[in-house]
Protein backbone atom coordinates (compact mmCIF):
# COMPACT_ATOMS: atom_id res chain seq x y z
CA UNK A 1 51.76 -47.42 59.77
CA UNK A 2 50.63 -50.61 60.64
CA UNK A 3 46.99 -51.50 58.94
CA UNK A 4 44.51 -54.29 59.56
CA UNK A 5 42.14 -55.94 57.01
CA UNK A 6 39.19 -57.62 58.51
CA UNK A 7 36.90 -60.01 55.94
CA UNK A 8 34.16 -62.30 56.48
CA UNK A 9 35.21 -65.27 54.35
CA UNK A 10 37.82 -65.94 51.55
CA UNK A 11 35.73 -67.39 49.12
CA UNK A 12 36.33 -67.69 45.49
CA UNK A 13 34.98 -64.23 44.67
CA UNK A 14 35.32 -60.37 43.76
CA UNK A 15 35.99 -58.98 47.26
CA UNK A 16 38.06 -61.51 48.06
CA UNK A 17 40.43 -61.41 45.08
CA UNK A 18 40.32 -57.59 45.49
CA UNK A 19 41.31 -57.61 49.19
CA UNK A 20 43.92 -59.84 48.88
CA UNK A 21 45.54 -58.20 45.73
CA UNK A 22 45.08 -55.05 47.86
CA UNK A 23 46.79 -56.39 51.00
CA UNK A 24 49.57 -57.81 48.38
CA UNK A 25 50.47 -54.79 47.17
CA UNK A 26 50.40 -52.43 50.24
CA UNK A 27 52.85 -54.80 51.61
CA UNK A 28 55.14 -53.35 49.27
CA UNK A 29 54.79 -50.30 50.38
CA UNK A 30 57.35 -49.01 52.31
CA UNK A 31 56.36 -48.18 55.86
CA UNK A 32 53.23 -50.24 56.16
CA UNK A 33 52.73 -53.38 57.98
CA UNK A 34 49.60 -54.82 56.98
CA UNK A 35 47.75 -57.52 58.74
CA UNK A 36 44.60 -60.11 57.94
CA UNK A 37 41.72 -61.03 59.70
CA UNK A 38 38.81 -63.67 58.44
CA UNK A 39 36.29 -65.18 59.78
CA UNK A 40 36.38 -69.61 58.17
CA UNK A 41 36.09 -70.21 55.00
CA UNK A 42 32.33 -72.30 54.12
CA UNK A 43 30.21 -72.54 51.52
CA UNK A 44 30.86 -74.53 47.85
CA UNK A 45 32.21 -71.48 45.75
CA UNK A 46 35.64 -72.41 47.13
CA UNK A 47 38.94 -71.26 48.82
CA UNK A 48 41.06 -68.27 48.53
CA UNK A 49 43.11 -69.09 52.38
CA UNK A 50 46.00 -70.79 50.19
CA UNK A 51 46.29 -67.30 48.43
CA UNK A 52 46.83 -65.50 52.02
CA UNK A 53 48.92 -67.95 53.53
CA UNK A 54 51.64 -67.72 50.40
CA UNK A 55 51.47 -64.52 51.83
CA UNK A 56 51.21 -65.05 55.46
CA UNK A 57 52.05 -67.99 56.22
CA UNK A 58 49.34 -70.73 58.28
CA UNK A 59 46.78 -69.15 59.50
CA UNK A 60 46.62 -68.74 63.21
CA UNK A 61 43.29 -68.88 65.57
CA UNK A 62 43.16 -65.72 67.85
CA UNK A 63 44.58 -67.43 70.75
CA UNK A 64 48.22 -68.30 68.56
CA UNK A 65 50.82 -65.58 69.69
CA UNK A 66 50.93 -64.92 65.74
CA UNK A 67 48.84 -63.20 64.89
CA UNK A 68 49.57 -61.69 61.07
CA UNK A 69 46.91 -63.64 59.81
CA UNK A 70 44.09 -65.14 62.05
CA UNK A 71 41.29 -66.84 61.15
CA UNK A 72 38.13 -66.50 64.03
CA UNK A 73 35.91 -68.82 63.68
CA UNK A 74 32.80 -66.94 65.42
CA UNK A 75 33.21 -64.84 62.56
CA UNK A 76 30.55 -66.76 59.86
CA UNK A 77 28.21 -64.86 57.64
CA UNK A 78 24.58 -65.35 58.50
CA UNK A 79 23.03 -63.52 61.33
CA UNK A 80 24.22 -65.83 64.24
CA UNK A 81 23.61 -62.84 67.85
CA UNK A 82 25.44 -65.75 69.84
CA UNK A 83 28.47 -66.24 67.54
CA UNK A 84 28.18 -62.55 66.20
CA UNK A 85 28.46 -61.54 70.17
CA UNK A 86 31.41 -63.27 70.31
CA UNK A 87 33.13 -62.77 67.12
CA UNK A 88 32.59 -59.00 68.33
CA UNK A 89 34.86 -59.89 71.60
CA UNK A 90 37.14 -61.68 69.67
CA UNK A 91 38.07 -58.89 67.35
CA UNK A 92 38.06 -56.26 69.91
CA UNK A 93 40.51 -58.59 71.39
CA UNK A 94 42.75 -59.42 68.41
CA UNK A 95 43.21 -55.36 67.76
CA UNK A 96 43.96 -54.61 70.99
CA UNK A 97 47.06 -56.67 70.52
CA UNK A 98 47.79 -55.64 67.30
CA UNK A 99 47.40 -51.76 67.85
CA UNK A 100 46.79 -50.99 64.22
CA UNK A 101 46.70 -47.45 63.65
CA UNK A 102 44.06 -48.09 60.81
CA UNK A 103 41.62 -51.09 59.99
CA UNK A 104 40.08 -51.78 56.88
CA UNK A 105 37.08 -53.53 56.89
CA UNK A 106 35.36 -55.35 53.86
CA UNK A 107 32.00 -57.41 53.43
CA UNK A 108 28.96 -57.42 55.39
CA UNK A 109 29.42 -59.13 58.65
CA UNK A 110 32.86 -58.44 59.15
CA UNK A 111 32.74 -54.62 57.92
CA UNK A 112 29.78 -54.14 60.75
CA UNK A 113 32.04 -55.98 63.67
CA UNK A 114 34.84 -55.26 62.34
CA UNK A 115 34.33 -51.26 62.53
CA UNK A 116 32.79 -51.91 65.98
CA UNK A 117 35.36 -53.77 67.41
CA UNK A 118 38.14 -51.01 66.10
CA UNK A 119 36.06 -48.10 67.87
CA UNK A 120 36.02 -50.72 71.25
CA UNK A 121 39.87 -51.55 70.52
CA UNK A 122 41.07 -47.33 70.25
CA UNK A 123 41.99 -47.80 66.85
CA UNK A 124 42.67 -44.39 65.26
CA UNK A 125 41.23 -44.74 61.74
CA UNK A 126 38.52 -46.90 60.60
CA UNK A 127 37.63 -47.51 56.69
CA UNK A 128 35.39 -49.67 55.59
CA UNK A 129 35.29 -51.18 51.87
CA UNK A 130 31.76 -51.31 50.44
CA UNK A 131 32.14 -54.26 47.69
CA UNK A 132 28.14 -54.62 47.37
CA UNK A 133 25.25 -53.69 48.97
CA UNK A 134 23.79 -54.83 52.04
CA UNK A 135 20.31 -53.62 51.90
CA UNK A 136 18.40 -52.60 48.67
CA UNK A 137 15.23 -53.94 46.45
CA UNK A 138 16.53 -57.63 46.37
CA UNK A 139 15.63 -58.36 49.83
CA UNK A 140 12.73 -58.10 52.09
CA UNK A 141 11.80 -54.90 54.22
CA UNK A 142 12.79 -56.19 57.37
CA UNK A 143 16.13 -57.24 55.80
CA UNK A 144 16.31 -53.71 55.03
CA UNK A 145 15.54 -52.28 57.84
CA UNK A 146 17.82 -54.64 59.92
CA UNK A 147 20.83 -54.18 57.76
CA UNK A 148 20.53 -50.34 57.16
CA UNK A 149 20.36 -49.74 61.14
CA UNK A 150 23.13 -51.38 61.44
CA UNK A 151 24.79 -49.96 58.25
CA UNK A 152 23.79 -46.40 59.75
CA UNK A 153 25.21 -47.29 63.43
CA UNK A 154 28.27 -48.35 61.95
CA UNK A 155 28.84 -45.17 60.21
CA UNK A 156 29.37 -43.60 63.09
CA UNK A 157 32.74 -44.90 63.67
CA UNK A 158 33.96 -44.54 60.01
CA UNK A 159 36.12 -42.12 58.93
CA UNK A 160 36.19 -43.25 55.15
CA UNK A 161 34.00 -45.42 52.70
CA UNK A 162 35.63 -47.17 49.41
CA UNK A 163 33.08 -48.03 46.88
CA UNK A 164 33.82 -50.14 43.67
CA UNK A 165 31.12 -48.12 42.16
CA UNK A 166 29.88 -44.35 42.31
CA UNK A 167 25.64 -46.48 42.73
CA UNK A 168 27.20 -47.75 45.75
CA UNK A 169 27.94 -44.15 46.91
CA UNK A 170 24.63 -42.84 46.10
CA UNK A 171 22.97 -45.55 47.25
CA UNK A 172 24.25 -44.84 51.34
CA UNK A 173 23.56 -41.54 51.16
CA UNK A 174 20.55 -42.12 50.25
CA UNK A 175 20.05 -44.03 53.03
CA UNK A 176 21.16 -41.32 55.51
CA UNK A 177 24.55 -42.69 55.47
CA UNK A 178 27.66 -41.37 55.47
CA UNK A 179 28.43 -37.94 53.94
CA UNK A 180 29.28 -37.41 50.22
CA UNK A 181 33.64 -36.35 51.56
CA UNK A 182 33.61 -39.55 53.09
CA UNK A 183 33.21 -41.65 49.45
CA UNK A 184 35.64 -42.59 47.54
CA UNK A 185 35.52 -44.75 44.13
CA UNK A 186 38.03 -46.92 43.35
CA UNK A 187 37.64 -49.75 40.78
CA UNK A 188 38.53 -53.42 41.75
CA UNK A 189 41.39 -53.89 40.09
CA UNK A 190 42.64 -56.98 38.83
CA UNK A 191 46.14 -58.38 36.89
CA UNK A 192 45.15 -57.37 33.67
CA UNK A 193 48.09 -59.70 31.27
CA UNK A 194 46.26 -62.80 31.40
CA UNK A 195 42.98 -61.18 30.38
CA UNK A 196 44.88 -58.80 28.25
CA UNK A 197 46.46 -61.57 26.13
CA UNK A 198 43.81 -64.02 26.58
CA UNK A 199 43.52 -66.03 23.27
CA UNK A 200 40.32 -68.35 21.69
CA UNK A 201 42.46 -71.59 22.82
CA UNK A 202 40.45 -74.49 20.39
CA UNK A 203 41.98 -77.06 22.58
CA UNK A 204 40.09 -75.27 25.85
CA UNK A 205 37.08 -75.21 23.44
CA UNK A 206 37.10 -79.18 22.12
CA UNK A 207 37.75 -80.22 25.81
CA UNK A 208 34.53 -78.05 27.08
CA UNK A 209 32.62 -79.62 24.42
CA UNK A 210 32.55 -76.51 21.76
CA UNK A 211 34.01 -76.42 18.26
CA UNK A 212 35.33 -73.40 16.63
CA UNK A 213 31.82 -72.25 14.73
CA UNK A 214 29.71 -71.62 18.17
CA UNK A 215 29.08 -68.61 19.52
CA UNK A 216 29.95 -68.61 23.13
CA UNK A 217 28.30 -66.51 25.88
CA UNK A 218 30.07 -66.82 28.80
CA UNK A 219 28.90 -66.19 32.40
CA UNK A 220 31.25 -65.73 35.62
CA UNK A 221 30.37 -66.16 39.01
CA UNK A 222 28.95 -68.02 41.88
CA UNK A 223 25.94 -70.10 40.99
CA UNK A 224 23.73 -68.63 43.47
CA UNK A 225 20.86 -66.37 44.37
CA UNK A 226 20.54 -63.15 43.03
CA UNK A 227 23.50 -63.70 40.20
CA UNK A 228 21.22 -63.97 37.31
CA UNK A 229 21.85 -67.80 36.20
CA UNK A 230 18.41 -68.54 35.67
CA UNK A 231 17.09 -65.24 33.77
CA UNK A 232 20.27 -66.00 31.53
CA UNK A 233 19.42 -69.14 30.71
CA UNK A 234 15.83 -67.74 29.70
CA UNK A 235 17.49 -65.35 27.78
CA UNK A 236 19.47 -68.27 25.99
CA UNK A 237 16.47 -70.34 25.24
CA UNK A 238 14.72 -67.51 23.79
CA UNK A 239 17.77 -66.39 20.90
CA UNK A 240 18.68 -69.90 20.65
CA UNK A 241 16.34 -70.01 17.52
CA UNK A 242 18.02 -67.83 16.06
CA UNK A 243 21.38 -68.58 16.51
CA UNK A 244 21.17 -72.35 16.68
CA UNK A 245 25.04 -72.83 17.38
CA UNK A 246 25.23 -70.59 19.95
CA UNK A 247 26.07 -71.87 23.50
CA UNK A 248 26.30 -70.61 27.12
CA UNK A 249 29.17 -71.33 29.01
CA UNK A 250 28.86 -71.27 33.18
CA UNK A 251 32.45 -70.46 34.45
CA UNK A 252 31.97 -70.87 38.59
CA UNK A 253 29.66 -73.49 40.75
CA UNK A 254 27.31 -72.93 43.62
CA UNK A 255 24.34 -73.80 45.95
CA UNK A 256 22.04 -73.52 42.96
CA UNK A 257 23.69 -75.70 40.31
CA UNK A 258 21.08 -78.43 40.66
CA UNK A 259 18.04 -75.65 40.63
CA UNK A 260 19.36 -74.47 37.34
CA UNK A 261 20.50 -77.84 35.10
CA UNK A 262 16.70 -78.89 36.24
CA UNK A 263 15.74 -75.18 34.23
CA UNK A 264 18.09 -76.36 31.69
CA UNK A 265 16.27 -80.11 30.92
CA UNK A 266 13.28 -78.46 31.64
CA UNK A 267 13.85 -76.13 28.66
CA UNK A 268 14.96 -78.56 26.49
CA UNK A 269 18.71 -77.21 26.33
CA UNK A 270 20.96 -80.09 27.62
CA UNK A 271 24.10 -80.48 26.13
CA UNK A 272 23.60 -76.46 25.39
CA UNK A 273 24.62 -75.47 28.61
CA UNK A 274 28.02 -76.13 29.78
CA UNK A 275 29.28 -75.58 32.97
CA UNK A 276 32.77 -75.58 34.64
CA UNK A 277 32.48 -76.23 38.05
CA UNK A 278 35.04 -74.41 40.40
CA UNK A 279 38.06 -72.51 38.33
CA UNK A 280 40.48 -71.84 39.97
CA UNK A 281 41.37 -67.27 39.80
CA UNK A 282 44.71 -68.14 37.76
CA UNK A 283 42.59 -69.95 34.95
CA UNK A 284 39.58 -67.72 34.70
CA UNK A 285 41.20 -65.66 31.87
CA UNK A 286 41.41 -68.64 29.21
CA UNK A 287 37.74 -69.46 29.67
CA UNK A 288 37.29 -65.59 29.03
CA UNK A 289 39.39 -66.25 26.12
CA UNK A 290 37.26 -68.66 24.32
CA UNK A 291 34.01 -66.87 24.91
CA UNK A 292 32.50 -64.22 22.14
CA UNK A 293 30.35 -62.32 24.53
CA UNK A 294 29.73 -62.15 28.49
CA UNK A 295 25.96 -61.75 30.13
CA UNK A 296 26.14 -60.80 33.16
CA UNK A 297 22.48 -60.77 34.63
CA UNK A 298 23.31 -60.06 38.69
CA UNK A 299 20.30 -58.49 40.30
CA UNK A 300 22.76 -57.32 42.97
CA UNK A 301 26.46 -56.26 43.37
CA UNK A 302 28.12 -52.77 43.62
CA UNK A 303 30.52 -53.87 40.21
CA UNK A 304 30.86 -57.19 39.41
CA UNK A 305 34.71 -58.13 38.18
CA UNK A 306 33.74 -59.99 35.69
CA UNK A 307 32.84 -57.26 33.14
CA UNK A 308 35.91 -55.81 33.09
CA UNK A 309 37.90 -58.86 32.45
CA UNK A 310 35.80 -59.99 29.87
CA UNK A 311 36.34 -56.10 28.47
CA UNK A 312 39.84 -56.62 29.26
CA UNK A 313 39.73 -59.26 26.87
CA UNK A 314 38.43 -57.61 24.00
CA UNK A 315 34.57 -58.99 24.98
CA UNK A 316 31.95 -57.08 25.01
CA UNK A 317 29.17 -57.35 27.75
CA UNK A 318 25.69 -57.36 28.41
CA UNK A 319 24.47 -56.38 31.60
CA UNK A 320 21.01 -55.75 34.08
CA UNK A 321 21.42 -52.03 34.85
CA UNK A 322 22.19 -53.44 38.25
CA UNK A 323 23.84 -51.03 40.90
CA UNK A 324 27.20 -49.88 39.00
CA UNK A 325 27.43 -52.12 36.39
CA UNK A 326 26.83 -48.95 33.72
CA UNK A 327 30.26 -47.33 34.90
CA UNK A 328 31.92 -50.51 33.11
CA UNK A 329 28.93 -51.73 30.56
CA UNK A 330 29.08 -48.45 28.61
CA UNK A 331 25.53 -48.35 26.28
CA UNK A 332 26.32 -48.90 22.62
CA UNK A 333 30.33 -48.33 23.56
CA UNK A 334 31.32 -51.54 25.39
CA UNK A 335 28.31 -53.56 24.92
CA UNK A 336 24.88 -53.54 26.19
CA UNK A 337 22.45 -52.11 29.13
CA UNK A 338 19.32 -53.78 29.72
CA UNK A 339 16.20 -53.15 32.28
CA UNK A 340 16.76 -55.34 35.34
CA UNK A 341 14.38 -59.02 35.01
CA UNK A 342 13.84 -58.22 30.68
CA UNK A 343 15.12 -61.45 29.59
CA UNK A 344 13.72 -60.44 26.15
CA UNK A 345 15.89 -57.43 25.77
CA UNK A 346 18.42 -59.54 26.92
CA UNK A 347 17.72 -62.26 24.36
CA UNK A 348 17.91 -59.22 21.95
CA UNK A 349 20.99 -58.01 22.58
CA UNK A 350 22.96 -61.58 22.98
CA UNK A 351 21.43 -61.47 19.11
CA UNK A 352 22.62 -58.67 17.58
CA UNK A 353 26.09 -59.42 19.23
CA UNK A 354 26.34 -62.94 17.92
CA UNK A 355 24.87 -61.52 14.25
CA UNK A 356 27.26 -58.73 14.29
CA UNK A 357 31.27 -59.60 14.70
CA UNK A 358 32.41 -56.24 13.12
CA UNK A 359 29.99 -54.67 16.29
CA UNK A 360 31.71 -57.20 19.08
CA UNK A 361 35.33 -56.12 17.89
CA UNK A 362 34.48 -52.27 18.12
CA UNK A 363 32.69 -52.68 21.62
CA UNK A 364 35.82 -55.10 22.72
CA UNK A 365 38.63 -52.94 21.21
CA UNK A 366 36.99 -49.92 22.97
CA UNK A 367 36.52 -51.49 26.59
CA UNK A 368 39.81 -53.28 26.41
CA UNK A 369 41.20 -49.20 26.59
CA UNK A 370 38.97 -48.55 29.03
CA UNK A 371 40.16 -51.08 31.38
CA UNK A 372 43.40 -50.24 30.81
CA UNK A 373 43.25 -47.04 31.62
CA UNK A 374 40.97 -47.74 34.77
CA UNK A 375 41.74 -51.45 36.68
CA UNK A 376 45.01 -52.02 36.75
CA UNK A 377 46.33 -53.10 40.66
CA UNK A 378 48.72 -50.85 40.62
CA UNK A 379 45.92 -48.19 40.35
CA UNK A 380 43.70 -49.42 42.85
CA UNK A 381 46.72 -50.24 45.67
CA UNK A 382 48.09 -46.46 45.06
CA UNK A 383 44.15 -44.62 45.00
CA UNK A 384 43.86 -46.97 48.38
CA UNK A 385 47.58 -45.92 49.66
CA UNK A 386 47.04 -42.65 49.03
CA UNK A 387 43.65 -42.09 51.23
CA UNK A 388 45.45 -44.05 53.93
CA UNK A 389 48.03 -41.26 53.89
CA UNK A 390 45.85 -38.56 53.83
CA UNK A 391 43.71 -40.19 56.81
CA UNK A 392 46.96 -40.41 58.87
CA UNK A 393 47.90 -37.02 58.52
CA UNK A 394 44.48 -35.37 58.96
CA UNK A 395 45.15 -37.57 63.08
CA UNK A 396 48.89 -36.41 63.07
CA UNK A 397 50.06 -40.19 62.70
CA UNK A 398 53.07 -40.44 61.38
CA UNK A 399 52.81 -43.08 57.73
């Protein structure tokens, strides 16, 4: 069966890592020859193209002969009719060559051209991968009316939707979207060892400027809008108080670094607030190490990765009730659920966590099983390979 992945960007981020780890272990699978399409990689949160071409090899623009891994550079992220038109073309084009007998789209702009351009191109089975919402309360209503018409025209051509979270599933049908058969969960799964065996490394500590007595609250992600830096940092200055050698650790950098060390300053924290800058994926899991909680306060993704490494690492978490992050953040099991924008009962929680150790090893022992159980790779490729098969055999293609 041969299988084509089409992605908007490969940014340092969740549905990047997951699609490549995806398309890294499908290519084990025996049978399958799988494929990548991007659109360039822009914007400060970083690369993952080195990742694909280890796999790949260079990538090629859609005019190379090669054409396992092909970057189009119409393909870009904002609204752009004009480069969208022809990114549209381009695809169309690119599949037609390749004669995939499925393509698997992921991300916004790429899963609505992407599915397009398969229907255009004859290709037999089109899935699309649903990482996070594109339309909801965190944008505008024309936004949301732009995005779901196009979410609901794309649908058309779609014989299967993978969610990384059941809210993602209600959410589009909600919308008129899709119909409940046609969802599937799977978790984003991740390597777990490194989190796993992820240790409180005092040299990591001492070099980021923390000694072995503060109580680090870690956040990971893209400093940018919508992923909760600022109502974190809120949070923070409100506990701090409290818990006077506590800290907050930023693992990740973004378009809104500047925005938020000017909240910092302006809230009398410097020196309180550390961040990293770009990690690279591979070293993620010591920072996790040497934190003793993770807040993640994301107004907006379907399941942000982050919560089940920390979890993986024996951390517990504290969480906005945001889309699906309550299938990972169980209440009172694996840490804590709070309303969406309370940076008080945020505040709260980060404070019974850092007065309560024998509470943060019970929440960490009991989401470190849970992840286990629930986002390994392995699990994720074969839940993905499996749907693949049974899509193929409901069109008579052979897998």
């Amino acid at each position: 069966m041969r299988v084509t992945h089409i992605i908007t960007r490969l940014v340092v981020g969740g549905a990047q890592e997951n699609t490549l780890a995806t398309i890294n272990g499908l290519r084990l699978k025996s049978g399958l020859e799988v494929k990548l399409i991007s659109g360039p990689t822009i914007g400060p949160e970083g690369s993952l193209e080195n990742t694909a071409q280890k796999m790949f090899g260079e990538a090629a623009l859609p005019s190379s002969p090669r054409n396992d891994f092909i970057i189009v550079p119409e393909l870009v992220r904002p609204v752009h009719p004009l480069k969208d038109f022809s990114a549209l073309h381009q695809l169309e084009k690119i599949l037609r060559a390749q004669k995939p007998d499925l393509v698997h789209t992921h991300s916004g702009k790429a899963g609505i051209l992407g599915r397009l351009a398969a229907k255009r191109a004859g290709v037999p089975i089109i899935v699309h991968h649903i990482h996070g919402p594109s339309f909801g309360n965190f944008q505008g209503a024309l936004a949301n009316y732009i995005f779901t018409a196009a979410e609901k025209h794309a649908a058309k051509v779609t014989d299967h939707f993978f969610c990384s979270a059941d809210a993602m599933t209600k959410l589009y049908l909600a919308a008129g979207i899709g119909k409940p058969s046609m969802f599937t969960r799977i978790f984003s799964g991740f390597y777990l060892e490194p989190f796993l065996s992820a240790t409180n490394n005092l040299a990591l500590r001492k070099k980021l400027g923390f000694d072995e007595n503060h109580f680090v609250i870690g956040k990971i992600g893209r400093i940018f809008r919508l992923k909760g830096h600022a109502d974190l940092v809120t949070a923070f200055a409100k506990m701090l108080p409290q818990v006077p050698h506590a800290r907050l650790l930023f693992v990740g950098d973004g378009a809104l670094r500047i925005e938020i060390e000017n909240q910092i300053r302006a809230l009398g924290l410097t020196g309180k607030v550390i961040f990293t800058g770009l990690v690279p994926p591979g070293e993620v899991a010591r920072h996790v190490g040497i934190m003793d909680c993770l807040a993640h306060l994301s107004y907006r993704e379907a399941l942000s990765r982050a919560l089940p490494q920390a979890l993986a690492a024996g951390k517990p978490v504290v969480a906005y009730d945001f889309d699906g992050a309550d299938e990972v953040c169980l209440e009172s099991e694996t840490g804590f659920i709070v309303r969406t924008g309370d940076t008080e009962a945020a505040a709260q929680r980060l404070l019974q966590l850092a007065k309560d150790s024998i509470l943060r090893e019970k929440f960490g022992r009991t989401g470190r099983d849970f992840v286990r159980k629930n986002f390994s790779v392995e699990k994720m490729v074969d839940d993905q390979y499996n749907i693949y098969l049974k899509l193929a055999a409901g069109r008579g293609l052979r897998a």
